[in-house]
C-alpha atoms as a PDB file:
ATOM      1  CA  UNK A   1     -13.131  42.727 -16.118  1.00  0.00           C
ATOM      2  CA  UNK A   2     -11.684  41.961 -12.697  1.00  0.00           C
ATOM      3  CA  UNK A   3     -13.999  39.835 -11.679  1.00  0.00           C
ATOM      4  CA  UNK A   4     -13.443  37.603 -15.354  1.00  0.00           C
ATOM      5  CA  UNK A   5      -9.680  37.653 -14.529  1.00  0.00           C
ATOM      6  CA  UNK A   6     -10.431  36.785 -10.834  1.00  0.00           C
ATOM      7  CA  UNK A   7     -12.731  33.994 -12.207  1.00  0.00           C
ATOM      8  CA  UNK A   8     -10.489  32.372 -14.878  1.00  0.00           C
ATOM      9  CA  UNK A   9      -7.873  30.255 -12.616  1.00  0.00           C
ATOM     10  CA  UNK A  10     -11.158  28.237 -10.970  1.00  0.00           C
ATOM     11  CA  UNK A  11     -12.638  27.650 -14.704  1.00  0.00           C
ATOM     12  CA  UNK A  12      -9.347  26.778 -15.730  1.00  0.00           C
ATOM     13  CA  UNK A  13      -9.662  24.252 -12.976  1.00  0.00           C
ATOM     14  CA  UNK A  14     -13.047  23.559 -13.505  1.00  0.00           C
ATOM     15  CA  UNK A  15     -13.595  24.980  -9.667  1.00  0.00           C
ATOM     16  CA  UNK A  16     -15.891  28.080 -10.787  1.00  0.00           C
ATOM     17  CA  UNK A  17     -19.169  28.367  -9.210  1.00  0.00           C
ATOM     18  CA  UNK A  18     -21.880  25.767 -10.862  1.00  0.00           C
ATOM     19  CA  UNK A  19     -19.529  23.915 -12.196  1.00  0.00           C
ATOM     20  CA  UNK A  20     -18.629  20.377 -11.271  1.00  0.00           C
ATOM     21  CA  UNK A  21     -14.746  19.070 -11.947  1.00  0.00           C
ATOM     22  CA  UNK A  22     -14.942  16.524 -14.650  1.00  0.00           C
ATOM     23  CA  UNK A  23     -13.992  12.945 -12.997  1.00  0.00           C
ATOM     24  CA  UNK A  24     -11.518  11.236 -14.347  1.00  0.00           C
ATOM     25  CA  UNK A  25     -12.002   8.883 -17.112  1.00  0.00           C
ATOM     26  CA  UNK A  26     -11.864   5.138 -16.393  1.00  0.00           C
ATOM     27  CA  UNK A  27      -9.827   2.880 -18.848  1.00  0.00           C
ATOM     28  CA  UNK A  28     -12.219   0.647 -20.376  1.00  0.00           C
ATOM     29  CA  UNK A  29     -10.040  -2.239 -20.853  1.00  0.00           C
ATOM     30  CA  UNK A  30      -8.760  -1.753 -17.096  1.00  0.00           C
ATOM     31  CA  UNK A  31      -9.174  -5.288 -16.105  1.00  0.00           C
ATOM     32  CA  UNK A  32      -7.417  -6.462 -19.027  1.00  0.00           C
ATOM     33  CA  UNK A  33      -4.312  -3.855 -18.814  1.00  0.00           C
ATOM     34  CA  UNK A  34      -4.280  -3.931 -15.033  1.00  0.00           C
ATOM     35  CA  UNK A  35      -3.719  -7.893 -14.715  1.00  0.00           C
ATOM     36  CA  UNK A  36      -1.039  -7.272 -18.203  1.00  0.00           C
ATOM     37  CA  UNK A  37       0.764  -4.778 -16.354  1.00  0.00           C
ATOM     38  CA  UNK A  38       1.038  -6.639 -13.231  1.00  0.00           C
ATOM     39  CA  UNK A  39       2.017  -9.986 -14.980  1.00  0.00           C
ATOM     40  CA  UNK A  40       4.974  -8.060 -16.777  1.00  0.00           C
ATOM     41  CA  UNK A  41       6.130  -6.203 -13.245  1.00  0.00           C
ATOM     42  CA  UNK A  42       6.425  -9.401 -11.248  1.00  0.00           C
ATOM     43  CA  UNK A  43       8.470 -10.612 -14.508  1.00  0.00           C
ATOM     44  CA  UNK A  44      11.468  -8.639 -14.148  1.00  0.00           C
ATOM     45  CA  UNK A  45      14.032 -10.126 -11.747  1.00  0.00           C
ATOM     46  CA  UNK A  46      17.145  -8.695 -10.157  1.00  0.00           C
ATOM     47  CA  UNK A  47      19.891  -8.490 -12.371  1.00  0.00           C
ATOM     48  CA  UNK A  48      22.695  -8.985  -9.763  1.00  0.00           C
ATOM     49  CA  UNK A  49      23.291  -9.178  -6.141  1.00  0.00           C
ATOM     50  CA  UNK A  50      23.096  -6.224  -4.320  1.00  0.00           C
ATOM     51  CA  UNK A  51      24.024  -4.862  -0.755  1.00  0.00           C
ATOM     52  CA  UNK A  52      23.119  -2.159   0.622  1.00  0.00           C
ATOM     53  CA  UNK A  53      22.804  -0.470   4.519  1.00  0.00           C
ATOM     54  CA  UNK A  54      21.109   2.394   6.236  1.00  0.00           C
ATOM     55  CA  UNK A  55      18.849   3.499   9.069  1.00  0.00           C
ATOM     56  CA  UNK A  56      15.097   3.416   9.268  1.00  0.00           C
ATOM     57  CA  UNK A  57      13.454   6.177  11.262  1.00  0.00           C
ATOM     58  CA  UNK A  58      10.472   6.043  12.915  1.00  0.00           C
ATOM     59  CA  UNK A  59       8.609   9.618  14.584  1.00  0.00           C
ATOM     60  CA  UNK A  60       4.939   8.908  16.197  1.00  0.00           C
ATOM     61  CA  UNK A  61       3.565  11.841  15.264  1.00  0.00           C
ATOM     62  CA  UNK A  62       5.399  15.274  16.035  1.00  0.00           C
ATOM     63  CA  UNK A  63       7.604  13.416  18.444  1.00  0.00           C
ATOM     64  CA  UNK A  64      11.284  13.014  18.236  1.00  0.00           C
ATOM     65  CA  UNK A  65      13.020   9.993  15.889  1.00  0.00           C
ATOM     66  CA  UNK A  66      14.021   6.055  16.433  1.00  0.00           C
ATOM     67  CA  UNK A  67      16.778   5.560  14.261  1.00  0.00           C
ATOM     68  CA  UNK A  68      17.402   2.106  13.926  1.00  0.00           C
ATOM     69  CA  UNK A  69      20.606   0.475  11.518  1.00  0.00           C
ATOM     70  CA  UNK A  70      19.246  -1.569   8.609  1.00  0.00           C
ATOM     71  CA  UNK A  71      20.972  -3.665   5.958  1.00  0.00           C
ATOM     72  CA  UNK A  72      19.222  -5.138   3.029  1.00  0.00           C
ATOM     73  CA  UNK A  73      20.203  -7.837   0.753  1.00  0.00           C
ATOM     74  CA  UNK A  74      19.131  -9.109  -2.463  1.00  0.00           C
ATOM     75  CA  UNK A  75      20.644 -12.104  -4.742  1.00  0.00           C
ATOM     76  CA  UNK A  76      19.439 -14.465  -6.747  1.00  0.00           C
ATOM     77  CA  UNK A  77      18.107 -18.345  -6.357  1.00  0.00           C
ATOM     78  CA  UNK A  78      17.495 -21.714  -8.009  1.00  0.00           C
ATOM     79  CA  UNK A  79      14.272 -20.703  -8.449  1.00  0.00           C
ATOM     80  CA  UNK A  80      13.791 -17.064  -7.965  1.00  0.00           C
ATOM     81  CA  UNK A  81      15.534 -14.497  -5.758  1.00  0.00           C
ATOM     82  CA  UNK A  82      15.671 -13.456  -2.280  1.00  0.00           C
ATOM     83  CA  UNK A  83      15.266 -10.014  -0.623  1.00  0.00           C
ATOM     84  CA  UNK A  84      16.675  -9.782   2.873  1.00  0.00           C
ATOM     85  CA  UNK A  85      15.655  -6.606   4.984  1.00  0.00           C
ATOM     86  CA  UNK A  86      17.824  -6.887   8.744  1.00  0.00           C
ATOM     87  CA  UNK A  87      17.770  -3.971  11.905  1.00  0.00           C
ATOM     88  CA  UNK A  88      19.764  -4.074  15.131  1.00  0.00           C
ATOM     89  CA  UNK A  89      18.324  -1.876  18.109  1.00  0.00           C
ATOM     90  CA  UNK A  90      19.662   0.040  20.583  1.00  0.00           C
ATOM     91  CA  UNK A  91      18.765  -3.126  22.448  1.00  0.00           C
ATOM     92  CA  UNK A  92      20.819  -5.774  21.320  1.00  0.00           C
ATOM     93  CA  UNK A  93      17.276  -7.088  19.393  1.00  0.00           C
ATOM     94  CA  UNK A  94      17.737  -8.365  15.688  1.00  0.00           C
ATOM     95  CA  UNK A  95      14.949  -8.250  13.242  1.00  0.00           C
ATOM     96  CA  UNK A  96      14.752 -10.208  10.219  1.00  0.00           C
ATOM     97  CA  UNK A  97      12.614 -10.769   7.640  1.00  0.00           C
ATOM     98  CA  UNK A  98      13.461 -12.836   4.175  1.00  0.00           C
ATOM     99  CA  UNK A  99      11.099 -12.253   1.330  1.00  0.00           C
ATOM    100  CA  UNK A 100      11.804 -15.380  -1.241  1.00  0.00           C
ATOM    101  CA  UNK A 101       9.986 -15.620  -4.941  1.00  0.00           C
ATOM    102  CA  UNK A 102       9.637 -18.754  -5.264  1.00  0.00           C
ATOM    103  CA  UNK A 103       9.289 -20.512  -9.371  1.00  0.00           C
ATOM    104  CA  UNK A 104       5.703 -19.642  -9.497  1.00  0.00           C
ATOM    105  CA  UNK A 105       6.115 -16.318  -8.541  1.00  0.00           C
ATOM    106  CA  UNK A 106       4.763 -16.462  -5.161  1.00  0.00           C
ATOM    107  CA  UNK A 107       6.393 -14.723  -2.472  1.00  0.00           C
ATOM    108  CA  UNK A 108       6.850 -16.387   1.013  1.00  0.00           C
ATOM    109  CA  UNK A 109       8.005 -14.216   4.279  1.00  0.00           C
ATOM    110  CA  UNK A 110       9.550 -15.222   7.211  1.00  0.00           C
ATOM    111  CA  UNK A 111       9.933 -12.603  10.439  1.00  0.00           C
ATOM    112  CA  UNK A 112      12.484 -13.463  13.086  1.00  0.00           C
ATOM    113  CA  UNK A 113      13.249 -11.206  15.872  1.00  0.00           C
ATOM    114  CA  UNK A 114      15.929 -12.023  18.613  1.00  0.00           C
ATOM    115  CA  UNK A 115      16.914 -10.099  22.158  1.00  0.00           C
ATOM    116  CA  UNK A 116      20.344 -10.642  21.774  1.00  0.00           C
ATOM    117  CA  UNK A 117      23.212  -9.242  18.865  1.00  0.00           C
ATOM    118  CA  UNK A 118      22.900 -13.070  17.756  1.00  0.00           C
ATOM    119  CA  UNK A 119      21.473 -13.340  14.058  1.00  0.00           C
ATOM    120  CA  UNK A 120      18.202 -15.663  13.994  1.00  0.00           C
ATOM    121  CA  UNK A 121      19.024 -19.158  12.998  1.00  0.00           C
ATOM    122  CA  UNK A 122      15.890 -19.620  11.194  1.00  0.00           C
ATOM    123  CA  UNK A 123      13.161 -17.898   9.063  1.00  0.00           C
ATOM    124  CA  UNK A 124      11.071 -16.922  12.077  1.00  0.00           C
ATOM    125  CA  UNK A 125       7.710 -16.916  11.785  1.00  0.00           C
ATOM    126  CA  UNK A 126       6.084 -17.880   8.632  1.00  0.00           C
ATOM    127  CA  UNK A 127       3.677 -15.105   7.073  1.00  0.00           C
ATOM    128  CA  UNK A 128       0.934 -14.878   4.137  1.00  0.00           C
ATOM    129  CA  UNK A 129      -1.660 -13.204   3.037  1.00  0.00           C
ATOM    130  CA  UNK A 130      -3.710 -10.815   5.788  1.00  0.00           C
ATOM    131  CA  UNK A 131      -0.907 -12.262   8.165  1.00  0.00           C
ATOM    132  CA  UNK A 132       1.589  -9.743   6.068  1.00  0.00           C
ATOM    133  CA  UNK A 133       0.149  -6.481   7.742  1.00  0.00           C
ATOM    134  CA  UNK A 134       2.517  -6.337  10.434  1.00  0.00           C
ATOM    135  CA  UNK A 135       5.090  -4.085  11.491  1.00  0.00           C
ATOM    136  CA  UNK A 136       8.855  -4.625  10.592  1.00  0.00           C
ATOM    137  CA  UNK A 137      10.806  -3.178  13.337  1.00  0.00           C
ATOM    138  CA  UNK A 138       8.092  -1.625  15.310  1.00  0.00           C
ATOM    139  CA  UNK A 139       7.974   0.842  12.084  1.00  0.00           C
ATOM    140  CA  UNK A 140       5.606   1.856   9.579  1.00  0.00           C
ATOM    141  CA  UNK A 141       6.861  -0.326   6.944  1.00  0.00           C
ATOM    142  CA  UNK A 142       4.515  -3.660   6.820  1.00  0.00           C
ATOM    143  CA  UNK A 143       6.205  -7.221   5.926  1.00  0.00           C
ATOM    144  CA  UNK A 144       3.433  -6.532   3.140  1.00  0.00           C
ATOM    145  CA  UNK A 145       4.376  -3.091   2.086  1.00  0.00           C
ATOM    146  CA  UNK A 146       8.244  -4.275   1.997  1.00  0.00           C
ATOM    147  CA  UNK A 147       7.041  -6.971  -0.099  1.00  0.00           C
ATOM    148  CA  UNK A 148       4.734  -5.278  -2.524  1.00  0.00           C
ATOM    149  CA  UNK A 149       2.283  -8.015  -1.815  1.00  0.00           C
ATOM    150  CA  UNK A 150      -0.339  -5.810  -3.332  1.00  0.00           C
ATOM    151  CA  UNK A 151       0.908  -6.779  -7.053  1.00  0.00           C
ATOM    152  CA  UNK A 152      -0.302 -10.122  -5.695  1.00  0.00           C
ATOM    153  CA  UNK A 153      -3.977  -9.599  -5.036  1.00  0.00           C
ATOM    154  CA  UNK A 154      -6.685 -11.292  -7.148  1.00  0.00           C
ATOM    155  CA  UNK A 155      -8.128  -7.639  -8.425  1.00  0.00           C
ATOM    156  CA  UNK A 156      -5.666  -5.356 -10.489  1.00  0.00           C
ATOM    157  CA  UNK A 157      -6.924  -2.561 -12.587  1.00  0.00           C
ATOM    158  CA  UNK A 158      -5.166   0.155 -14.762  1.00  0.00           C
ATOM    159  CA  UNK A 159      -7.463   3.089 -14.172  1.00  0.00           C
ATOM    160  CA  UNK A 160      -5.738   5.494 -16.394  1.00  0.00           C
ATOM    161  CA  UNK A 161      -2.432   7.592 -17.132  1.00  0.00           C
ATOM    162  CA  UNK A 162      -1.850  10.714 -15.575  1.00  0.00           C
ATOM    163  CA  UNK A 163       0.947  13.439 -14.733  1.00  0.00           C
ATOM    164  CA  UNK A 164       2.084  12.792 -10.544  1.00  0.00           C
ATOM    165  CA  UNK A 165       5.108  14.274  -8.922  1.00  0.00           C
ATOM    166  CA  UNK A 166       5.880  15.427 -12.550  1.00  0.00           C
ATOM    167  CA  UNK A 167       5.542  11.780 -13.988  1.00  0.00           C
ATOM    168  CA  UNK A 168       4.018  10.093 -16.009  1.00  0.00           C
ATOM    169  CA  UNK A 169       2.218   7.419 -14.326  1.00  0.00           C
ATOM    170  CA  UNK A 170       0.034   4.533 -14.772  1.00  0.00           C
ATOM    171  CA  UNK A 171      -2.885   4.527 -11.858  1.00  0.00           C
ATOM    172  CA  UNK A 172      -3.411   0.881 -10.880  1.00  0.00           C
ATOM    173  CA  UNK A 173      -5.810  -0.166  -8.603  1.00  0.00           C
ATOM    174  CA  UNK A 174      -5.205  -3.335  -6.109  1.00  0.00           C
ATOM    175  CA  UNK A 175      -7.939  -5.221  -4.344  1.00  0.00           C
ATOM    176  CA  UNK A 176      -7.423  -7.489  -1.621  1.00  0.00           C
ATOM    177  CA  UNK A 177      -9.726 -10.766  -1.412  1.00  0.00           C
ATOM    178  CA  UNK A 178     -12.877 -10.185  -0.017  1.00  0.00           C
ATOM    179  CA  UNK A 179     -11.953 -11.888   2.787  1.00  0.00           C
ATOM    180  CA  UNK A 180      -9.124  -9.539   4.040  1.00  0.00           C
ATOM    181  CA  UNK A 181     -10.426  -6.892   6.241  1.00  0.00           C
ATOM    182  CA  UNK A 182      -7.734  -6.200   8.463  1.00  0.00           C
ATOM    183  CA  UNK A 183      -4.513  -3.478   7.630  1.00  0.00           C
ATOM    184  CA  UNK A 184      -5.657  -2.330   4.327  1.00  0.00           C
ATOM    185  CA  UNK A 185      -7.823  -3.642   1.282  1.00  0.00           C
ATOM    186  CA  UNK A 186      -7.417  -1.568  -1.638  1.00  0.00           C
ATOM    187  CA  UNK A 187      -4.223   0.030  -2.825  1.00  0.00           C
ATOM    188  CA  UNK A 188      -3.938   2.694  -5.827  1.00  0.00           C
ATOM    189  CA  UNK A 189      -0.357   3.040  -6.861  1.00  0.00           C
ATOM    190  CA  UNK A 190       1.173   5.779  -9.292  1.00  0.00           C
ATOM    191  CA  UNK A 191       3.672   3.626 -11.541  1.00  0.00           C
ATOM    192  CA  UNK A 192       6.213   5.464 -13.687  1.00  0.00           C
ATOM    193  CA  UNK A 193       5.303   5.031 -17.457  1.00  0.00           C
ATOM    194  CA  UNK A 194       8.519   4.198 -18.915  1.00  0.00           C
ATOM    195  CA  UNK A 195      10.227   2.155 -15.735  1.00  0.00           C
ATOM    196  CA  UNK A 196       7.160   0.606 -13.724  1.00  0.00           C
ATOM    197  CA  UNK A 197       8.886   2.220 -10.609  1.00  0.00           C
ATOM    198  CA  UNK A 198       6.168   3.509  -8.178  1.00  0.00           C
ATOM    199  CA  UNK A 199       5.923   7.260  -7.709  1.00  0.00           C
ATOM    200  CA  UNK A 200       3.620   7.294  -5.177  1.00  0.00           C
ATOM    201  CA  UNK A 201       0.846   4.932  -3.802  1.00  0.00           C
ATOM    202  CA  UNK A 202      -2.044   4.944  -1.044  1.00  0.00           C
ATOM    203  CA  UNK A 203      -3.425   2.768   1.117  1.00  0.00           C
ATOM    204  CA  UNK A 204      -7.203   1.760   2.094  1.00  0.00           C
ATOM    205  CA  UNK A 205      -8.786  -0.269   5.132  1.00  0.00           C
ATOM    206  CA  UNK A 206     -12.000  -1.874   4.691  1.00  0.00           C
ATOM    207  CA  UNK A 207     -14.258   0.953   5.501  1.00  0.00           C
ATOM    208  CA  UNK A 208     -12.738   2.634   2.626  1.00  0.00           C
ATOM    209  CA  UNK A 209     -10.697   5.181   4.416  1.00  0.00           C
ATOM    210  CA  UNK A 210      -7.135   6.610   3.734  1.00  0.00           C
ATOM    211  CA  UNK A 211      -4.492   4.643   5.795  1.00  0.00           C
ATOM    212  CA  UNK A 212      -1.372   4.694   4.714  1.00  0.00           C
ATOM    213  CA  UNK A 213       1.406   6.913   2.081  1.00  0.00           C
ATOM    214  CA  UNK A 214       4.070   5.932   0.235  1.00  0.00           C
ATOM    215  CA  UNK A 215       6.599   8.092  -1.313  1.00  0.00           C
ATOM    216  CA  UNK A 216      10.200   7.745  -2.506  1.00  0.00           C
ATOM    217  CA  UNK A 217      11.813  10.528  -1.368  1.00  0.00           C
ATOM    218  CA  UNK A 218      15.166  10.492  -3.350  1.00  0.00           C
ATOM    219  CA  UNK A 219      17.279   9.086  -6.046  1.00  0.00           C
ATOM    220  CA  UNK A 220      20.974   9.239  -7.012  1.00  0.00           C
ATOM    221  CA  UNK A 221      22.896   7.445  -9.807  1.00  0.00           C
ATOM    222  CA  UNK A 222      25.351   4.908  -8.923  1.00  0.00           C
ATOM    223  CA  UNK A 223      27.294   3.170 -11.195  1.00  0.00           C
ATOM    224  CA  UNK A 224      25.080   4.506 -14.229  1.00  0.00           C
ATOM    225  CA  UNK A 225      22.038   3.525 -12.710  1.00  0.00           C
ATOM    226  CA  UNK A 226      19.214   5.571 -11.112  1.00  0.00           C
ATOM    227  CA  UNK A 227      19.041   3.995  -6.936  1.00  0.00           C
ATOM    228  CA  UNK A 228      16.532   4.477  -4.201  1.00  0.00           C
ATOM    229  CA  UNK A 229      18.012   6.462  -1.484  1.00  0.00           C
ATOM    230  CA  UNK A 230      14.847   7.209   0.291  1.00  0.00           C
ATOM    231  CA  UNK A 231      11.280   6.521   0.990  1.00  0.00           C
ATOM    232  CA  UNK A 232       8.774   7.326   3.470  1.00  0.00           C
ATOM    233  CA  UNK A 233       5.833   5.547   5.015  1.00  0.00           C
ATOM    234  CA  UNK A 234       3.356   7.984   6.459  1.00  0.00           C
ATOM    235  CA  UNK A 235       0.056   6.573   8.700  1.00  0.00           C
ATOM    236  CA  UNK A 236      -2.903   8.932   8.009  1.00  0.00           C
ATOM    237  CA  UNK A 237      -4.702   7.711  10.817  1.00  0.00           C
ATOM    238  CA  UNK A 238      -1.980   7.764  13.585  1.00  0.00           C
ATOM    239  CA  UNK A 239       0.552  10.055  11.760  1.00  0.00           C
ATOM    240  CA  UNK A 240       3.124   7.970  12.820  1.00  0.00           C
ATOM    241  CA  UNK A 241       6.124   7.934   9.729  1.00  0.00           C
ATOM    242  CA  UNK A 242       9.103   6.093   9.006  1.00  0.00           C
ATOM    243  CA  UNK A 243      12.037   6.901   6.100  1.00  0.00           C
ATOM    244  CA  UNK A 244      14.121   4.011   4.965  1.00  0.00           C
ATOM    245  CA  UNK A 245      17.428   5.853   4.109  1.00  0.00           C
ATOM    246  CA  UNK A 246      19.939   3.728   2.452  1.00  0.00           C
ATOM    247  CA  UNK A 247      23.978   5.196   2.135  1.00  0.00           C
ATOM    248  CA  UNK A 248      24.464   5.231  -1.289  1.00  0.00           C
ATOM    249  CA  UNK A 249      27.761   7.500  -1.067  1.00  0.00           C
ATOM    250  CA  UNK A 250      29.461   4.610   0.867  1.00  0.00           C
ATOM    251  CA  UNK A 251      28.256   1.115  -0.252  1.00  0.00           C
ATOM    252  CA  UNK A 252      29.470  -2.364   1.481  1.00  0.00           C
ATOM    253  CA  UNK A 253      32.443  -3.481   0.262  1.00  0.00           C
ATOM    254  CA  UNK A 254      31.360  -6.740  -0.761  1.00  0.00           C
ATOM    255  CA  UNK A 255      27.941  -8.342  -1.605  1.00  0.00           C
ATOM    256  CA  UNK A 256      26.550 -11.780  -1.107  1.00  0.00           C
END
């Protein structure tokens, strides 16, 4: 009898000795959802301008943190909307980078960094595609990760639904072109069932290993609405992180 009781957790689990977990079951229609899903995600636009500030924190493994100021903006265009991530160093160095959706939905980054308090005059350097797997800030977060530019790959396919973090999630799997071998290739990303906010996602280079986490970390309402406070960039391969925190409790007092 102890030995049954002992036993019943791993067949519960479908862990017991000789017996082989059941794999998941694929979504037959994945192609088909995935590319639907996608198609109404990249639909929704911001409502209304927002500001917002924090500090993004970097730690290289067990070391100690780089807290850096950051202020993000987001407001609407002719043709789209911009999204407007800045940092200012210890240094005096600015960071920039603009993310604009342009009317057919593509997105097109500019990075410009400065040594001095000035604020670039221009866009910077022009990114796309592979070139988006660079660091903002000397952090963790990529100009691609900031930009979710993995909604924008040519392969998107809802896997299945299943419970994550205590959510219920769509799995949807992102595949770069074949072409794209550097950063990573293949993204799976747990999307909340109800708001298409992502719970969690993970990151793959070409040789199929585990690169990169992502995880919001926190939410709090503001102004009857549900905000990201934090989230968290972790680097399997380095274990390097970074949080994004923004300061919810004390917003800007004006917006552009």
């Amino acid at each position: 009898m102890k030995r049954l009781l002992a036993t019943l957790p791993l067949v519960l689990l479908g862990l017991a000795p000789g017996l082989a977990p059941e794999p998941p079951k694929i979504n037959p229609h994945a192609d088909a959802d995935g590319k639907a899903l996608v198609a109404q995600l990249l639909a929704q636009t911001p409502t209304e301008n927002l500001t917002n500030h924090g500090i993004l924190k970097t730690s290289a493994g067990r070391g100690s943190w780089r807290e850096v100021p950051v202020s993000f903006q987001i407001f609407a265009t002719d043709a789209g909307w911009t999204s407007v991530y800045e940092t200012r160093g210890t240094n005096a160095a600015v960071t920039r980078l603009t993310i604009t959706r342009t009317a057919s939905g593509a997105l097109e980054y500019g990075l410009a960094q400065t040594t001095n308090s000035a604020c670039p005059d221009s866009a910077g350097e022009v990114l796309a595609g592979a070139g988006t797997m660079v660091p903002f800030a000397d952090s963790d977060f990529w100009v691609a990760d900031l930009g979710l530019e993995f909604l924008h790959w040519p392969t998107q396919r809802l896997l299945r639904k299943e419970m994550t973090r205590g959510q219920s999630c769509n799995v949807l799997e992102s595949v770069a072109p074949a072409r794209q071998t550097n950063g990573y290739v293949r993204v799976l990303a747990w999307l909340d069932l109800d708001t298409g906010g992502m719970v969690f996602a993970e990151g793959y280079d070409a040789k199929g290993r585990l690169l990169k986490e992502f995880a919001p970390k926190a939410f709090k309402k503001v102004g009857g609405q549900w905000e990201l406070e934090e989230m968290e960039i972790l680097n399997r391969q380095t274990g390097s992180r970074t949080r994004l925190q923004f300061d919810l409790a004390n917003p800007p007092a004006s917006s552009r």
